[in-house]
PDB file of N, CA and C in Angstrom:
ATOM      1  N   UNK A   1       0.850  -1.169   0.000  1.00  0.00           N
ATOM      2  CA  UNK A   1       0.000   0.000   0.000  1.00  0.00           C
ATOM      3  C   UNK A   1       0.896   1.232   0.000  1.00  0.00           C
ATOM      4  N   UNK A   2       0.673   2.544  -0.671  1.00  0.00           N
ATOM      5  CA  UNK A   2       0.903   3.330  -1.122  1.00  0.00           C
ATOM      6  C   UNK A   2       0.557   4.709  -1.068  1.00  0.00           C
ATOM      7  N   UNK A   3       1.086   5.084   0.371  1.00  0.00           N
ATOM      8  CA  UNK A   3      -0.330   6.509   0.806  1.00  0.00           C
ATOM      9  C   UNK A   3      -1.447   5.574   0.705  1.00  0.00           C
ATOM     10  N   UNK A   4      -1.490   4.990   1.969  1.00  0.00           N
ATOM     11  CA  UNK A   4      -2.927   4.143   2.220  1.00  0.00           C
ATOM     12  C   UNK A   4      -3.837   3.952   0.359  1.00  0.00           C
ATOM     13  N   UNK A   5      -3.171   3.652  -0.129  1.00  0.00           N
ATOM     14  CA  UNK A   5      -3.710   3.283  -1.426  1.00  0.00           C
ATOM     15  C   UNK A   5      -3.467   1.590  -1.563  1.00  0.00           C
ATOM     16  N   UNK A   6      -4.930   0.704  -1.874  1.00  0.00           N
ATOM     17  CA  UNK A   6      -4.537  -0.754  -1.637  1.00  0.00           C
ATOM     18  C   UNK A   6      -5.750  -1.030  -3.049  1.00  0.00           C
ATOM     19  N   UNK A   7      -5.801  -2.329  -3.753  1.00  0.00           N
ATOM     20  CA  UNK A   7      -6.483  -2.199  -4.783  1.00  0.00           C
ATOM     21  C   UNK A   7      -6.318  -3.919  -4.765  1.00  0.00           C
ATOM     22  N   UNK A   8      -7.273  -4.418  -5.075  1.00  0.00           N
ATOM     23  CA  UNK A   8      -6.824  -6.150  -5.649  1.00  0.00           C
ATOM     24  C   UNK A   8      -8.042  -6.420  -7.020  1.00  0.00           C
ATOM     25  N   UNK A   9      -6.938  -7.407  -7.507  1.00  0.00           N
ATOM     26  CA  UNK A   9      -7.596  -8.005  -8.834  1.00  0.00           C
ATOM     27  C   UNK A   9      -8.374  -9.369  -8.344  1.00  0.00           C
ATOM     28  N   UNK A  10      -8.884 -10.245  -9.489  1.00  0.00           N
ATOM     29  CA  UNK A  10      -8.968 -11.518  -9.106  1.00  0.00           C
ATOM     30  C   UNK A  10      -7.998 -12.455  -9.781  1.00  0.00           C
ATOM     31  N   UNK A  11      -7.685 -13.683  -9.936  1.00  0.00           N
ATOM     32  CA  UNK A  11      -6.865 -14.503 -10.223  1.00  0.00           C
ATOM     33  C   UNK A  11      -6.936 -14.301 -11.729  1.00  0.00           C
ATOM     34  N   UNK A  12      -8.883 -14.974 -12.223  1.00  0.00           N
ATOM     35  CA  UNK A  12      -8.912 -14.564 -13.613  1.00  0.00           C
ATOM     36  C   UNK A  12      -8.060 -13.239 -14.623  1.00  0.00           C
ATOM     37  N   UNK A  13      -8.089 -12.290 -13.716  1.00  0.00           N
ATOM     38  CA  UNK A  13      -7.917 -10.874 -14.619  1.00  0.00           C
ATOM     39  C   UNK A  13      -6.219 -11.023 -14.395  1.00  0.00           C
ATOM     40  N   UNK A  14      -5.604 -11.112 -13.538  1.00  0.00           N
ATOM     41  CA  UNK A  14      -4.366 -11.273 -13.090  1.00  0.00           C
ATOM     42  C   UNK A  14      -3.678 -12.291 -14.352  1.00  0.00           C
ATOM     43  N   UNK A  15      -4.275 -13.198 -14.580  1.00  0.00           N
ATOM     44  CA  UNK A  15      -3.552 -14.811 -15.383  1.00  0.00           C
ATOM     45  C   UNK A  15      -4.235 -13.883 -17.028  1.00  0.00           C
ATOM     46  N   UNK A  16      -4.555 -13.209 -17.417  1.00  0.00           N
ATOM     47  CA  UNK A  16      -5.321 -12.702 -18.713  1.00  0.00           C
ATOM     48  C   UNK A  16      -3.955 -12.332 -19.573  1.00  0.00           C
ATOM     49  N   UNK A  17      -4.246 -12.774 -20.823  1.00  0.00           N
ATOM     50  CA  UNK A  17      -2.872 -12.799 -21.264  1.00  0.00           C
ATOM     51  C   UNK A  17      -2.445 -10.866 -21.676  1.00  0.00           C
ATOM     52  N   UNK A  18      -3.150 -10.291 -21.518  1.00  0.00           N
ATOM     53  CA  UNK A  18      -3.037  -8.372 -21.805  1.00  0.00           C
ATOM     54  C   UNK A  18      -3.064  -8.323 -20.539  1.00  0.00           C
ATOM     55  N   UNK A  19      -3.233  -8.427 -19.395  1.00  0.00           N
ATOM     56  CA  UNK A  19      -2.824  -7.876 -18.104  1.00  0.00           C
ATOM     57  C   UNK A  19      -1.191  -7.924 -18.279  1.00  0.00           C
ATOM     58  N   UNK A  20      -0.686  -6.955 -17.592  1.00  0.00           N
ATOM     59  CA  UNK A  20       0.909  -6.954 -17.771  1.00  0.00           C
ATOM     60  C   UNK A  20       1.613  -6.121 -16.214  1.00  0.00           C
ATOM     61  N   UNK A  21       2.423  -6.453 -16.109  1.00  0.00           N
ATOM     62  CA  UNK A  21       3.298  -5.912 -15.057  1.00  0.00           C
ATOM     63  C   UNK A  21       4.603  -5.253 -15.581  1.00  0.00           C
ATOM     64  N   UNK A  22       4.281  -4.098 -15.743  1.00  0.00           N
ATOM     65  CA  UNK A  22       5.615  -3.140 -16.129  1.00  0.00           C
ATOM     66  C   UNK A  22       6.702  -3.158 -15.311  1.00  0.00           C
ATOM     67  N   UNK A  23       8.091  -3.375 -15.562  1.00  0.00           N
ATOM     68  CA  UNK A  23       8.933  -2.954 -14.505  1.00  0.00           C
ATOM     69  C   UNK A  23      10.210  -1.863 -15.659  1.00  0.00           C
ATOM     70  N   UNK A  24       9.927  -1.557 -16.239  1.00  0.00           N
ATOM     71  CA  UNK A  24      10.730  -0.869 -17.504  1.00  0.00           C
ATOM     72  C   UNK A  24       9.963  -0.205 -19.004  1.00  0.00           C
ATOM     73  N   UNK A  25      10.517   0.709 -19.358  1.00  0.00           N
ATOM     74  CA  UNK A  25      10.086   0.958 -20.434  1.00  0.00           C
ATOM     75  C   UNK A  25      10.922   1.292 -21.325  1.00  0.00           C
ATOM     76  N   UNK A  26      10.630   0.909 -22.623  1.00  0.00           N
ATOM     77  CA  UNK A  26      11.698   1.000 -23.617  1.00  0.00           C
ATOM     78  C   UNK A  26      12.882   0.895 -23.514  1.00  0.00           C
ATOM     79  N   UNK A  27      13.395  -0.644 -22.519  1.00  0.00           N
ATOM     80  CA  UNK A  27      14.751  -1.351 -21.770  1.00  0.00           C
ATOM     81  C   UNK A  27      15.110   0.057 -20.724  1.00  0.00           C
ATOM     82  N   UNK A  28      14.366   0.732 -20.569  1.00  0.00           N
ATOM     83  CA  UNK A  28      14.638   1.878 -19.458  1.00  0.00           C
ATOM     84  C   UNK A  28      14.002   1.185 -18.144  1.00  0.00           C
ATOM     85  N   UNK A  29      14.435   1.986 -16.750  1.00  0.00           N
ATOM     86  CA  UNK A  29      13.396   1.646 -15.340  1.00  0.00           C
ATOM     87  C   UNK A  29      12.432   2.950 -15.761  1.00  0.00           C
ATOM     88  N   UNK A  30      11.228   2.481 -15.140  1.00  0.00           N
ATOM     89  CA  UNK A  30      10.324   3.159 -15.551  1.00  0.00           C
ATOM     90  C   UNK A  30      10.384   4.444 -14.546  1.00  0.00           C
ATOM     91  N   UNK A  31      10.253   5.724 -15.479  1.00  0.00           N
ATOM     92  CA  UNK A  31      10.320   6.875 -14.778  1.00  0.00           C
ATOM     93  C   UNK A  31       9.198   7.449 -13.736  1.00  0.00           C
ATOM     94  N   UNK A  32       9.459   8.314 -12.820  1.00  0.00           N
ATOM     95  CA  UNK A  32       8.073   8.304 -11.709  1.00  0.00           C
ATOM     96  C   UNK A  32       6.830   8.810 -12.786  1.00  0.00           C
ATOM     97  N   UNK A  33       6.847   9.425 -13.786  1.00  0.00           N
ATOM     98  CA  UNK A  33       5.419   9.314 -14.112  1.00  0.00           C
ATOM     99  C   UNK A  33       4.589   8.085 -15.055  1.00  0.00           C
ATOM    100  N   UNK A  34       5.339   7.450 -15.363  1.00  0.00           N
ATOM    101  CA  UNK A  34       4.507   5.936 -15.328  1.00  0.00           C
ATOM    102  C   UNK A  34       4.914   5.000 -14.529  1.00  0.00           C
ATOM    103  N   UNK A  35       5.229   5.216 -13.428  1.00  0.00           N
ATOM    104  CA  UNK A  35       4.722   4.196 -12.008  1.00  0.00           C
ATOM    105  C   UNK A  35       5.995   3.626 -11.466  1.00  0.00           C
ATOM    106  N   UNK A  36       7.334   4.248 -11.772  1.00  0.00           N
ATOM    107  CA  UNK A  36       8.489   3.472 -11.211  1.00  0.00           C
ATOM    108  C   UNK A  36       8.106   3.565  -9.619  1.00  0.00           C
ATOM    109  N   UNK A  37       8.686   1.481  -9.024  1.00  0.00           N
ATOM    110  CA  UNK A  37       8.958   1.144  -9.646  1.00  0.00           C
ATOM    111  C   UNK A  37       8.554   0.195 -10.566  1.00  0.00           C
ATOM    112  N   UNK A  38       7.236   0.368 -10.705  1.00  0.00           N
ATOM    113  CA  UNK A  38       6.541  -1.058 -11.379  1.00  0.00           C
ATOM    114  C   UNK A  38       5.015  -0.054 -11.472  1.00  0.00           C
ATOM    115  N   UNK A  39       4.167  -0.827 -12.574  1.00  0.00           N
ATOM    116  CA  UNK A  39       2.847  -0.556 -12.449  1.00  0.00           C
ATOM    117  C   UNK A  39       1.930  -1.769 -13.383  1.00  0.00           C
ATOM    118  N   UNK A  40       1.279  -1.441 -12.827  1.00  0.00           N
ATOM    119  CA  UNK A  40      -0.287  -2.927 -13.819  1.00  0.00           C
ATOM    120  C   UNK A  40      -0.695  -2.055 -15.054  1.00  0.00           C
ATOM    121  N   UNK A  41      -1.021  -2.794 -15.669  1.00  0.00           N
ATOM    122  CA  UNK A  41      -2.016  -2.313 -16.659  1.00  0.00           C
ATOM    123  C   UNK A  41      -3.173  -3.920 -16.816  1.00  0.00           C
ATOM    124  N   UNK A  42      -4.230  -3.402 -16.133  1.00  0.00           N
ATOM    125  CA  UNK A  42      -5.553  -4.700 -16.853  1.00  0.00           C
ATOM    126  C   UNK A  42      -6.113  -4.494 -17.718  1.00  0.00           C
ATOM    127  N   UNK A  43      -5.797  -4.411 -18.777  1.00  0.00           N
ATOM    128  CA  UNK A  43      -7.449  -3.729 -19.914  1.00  0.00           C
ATOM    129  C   UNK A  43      -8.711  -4.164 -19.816  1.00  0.00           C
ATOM    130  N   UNK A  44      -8.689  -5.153 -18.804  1.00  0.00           N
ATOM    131  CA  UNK A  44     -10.404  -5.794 -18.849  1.00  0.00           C
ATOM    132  C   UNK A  44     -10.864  -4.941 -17.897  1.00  0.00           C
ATOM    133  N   UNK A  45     -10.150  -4.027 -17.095  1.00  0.00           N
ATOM    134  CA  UNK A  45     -10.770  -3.257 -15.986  1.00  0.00           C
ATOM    135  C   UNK A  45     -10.780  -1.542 -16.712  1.00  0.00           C
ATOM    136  N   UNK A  46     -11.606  -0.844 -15.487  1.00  0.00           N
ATOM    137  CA  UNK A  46     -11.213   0.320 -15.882  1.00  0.00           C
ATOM    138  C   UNK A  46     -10.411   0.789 -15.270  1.00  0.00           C
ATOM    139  N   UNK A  47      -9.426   2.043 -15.561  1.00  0.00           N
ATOM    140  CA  UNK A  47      -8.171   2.524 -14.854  1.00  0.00           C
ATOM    141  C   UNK A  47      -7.812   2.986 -13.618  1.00  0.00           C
ATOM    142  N   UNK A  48      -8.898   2.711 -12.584  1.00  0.00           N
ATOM    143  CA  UNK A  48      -8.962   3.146 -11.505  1.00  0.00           C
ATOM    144  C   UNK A  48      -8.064   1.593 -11.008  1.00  0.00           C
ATOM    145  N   UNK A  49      -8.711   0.589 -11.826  1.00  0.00           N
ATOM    146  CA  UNK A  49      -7.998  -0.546 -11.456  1.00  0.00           C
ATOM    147  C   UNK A  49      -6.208  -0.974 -11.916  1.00  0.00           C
ATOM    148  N   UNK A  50      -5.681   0.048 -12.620  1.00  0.00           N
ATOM    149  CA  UNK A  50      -4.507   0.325 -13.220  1.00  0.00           C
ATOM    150  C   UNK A  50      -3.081   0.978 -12.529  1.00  0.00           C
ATOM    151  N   UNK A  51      -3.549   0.409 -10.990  1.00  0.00           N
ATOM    152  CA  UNK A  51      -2.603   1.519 -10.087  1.00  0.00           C
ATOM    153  C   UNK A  51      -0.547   1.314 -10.849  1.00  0.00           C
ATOM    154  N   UNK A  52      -0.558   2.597 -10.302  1.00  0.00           N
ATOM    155  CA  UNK A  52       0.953   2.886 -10.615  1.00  0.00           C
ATOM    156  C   UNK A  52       1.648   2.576  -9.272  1.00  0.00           C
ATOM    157  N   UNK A  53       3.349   2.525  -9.307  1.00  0.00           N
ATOM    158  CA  UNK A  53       4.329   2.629  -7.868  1.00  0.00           C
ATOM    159  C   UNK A  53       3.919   1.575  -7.132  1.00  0.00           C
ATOM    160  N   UNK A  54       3.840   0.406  -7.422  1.00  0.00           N
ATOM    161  CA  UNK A  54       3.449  -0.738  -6.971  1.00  0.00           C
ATOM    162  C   UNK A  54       4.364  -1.473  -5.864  1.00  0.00           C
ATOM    163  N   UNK A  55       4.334  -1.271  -5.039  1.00  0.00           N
ATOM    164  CA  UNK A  55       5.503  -1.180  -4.143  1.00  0.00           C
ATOM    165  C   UNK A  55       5.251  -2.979  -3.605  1.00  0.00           C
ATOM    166  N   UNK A  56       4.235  -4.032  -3.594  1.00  0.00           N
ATOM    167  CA  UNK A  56       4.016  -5.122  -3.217  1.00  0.00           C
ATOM    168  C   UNK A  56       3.207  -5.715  -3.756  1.00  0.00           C
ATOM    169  N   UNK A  57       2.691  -7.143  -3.810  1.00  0.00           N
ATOM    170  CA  UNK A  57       2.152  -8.000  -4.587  1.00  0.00           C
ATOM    171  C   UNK A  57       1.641  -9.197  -3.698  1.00  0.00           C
ATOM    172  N   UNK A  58       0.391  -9.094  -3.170  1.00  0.00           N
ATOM    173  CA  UNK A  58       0.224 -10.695  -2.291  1.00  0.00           C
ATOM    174  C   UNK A  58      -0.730 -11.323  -3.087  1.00  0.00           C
ATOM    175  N   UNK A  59      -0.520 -12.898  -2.944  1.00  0.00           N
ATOM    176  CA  UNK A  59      -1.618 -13.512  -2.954  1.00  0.00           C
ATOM    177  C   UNK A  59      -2.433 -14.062  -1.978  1.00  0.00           C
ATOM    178  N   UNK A  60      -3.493 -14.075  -1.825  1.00  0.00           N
ATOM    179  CA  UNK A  60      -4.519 -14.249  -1.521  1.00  0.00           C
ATOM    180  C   UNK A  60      -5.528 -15.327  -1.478  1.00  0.00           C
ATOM    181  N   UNK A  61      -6.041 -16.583  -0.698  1.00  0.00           N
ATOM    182  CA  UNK A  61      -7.222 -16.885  -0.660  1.00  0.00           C
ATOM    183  C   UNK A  61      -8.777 -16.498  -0.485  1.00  0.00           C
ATOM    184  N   UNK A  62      -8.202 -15.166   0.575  1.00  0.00           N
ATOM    185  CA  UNK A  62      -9.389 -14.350   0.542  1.00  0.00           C
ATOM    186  C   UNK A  62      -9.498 -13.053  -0.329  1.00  0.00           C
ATOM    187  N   UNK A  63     -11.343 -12.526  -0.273  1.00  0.00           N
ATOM    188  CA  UNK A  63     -11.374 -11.662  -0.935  1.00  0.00           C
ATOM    189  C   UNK A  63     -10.805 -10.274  -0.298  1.00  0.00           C
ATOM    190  N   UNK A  64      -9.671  -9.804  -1.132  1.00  0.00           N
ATOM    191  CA  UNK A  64      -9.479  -8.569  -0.344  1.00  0.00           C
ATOM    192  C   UNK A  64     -10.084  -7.301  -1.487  1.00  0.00           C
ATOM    193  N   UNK A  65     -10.806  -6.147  -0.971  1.00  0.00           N
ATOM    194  CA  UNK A  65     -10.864  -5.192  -1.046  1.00  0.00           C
ATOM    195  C   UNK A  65      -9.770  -4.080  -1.179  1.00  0.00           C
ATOM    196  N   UNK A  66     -10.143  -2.792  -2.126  1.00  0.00           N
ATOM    197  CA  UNK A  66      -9.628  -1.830  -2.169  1.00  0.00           C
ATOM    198  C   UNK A  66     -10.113  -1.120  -1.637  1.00  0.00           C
ATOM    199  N   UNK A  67      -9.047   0.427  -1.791  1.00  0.00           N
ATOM    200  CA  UNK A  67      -9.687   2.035  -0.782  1.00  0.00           C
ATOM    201  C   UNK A  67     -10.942   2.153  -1.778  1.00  0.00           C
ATOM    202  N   UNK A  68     -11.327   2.052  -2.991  1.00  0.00           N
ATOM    203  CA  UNK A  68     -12.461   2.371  -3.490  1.00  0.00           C
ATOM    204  C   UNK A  68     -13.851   1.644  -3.531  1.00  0.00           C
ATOM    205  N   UNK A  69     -13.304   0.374  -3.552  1.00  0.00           N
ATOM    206  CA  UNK A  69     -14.435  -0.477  -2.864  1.00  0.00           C
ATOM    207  C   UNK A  69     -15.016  -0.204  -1.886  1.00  0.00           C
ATOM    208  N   UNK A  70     -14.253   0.180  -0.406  1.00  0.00           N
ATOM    209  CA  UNK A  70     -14.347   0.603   0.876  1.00  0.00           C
ATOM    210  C   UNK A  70     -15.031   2.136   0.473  1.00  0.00           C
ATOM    211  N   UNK A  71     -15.536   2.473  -0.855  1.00  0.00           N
ATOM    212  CA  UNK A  71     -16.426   3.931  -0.666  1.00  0.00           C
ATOM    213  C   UNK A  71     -17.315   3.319  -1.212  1.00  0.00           C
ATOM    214  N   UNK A  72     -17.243   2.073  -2.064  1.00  0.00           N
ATOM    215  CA  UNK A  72     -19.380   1.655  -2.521  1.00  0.00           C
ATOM    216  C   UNK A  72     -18.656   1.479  -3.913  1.00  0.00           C
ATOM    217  N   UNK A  73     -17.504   1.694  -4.737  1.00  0.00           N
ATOM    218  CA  UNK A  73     -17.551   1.442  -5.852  1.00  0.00           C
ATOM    219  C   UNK A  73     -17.336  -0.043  -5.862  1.00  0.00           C
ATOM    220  N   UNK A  74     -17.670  -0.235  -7.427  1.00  0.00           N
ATOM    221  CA  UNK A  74     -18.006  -1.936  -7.987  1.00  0.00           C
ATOM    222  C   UNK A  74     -16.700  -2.029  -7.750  1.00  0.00           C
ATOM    223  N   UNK A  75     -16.662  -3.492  -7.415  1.00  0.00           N
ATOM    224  CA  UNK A  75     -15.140  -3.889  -7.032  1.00  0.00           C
ATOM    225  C   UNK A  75     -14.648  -4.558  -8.304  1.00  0.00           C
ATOM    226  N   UNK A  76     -15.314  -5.182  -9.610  1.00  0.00           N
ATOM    227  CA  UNK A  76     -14.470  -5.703 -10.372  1.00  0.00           C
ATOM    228  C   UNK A  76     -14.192  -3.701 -11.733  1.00  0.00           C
ATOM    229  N   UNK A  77     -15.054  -3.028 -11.012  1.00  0.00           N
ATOM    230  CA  UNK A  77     -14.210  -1.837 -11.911  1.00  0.00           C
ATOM    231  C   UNK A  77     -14.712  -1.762 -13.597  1.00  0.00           C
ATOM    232  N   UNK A  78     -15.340  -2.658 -13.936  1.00  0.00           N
ATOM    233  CA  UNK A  78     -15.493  -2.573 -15.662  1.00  0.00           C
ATOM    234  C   UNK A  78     -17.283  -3.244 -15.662  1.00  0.00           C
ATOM    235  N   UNK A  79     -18.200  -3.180 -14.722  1.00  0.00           N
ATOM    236  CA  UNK A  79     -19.138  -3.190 -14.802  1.00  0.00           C
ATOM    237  C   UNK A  79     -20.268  -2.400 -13.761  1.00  0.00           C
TER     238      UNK A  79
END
């Protein structure tokens, strides 16, 4: 988490072969305005689900929630 910023996918969207985990761009480290040092991109979601500065990665059996979920938004983000 990231300035109390926390967000989770599900397994499906995670294993999708266009979900991607940046750690570089154009054989560069990625600069702070696209998300060094790492960032997601899901295209099956919308970009709220696209966090940048990804500082950790767990997996999970349970369902975890994000800060935006925790205000009432849809948790899978693209419906």
């Amino acid at each position: 988490m990231l300035e109390g910023y926390a967000t989770g996918i599900d397994k499906t969207t995670a294993q999708h072969p266009r979900t991607v985990l940046a750690l570089d761009r154009d054989g560069q480290p990625l600069p702070p305005g696209y998300g060094y040092p790492s960032t997601r991109r899901t295209p099956t979601q919308l970009g709220c689900k696209n966090p940048k500065h990804i500082k950790a990665i767990f997996e999970s059996n349970s369902f975890n929630q994000g800060c935006r979920e925790d205000q009432g938004c849809n948790w899978f983000g693209g419906g």
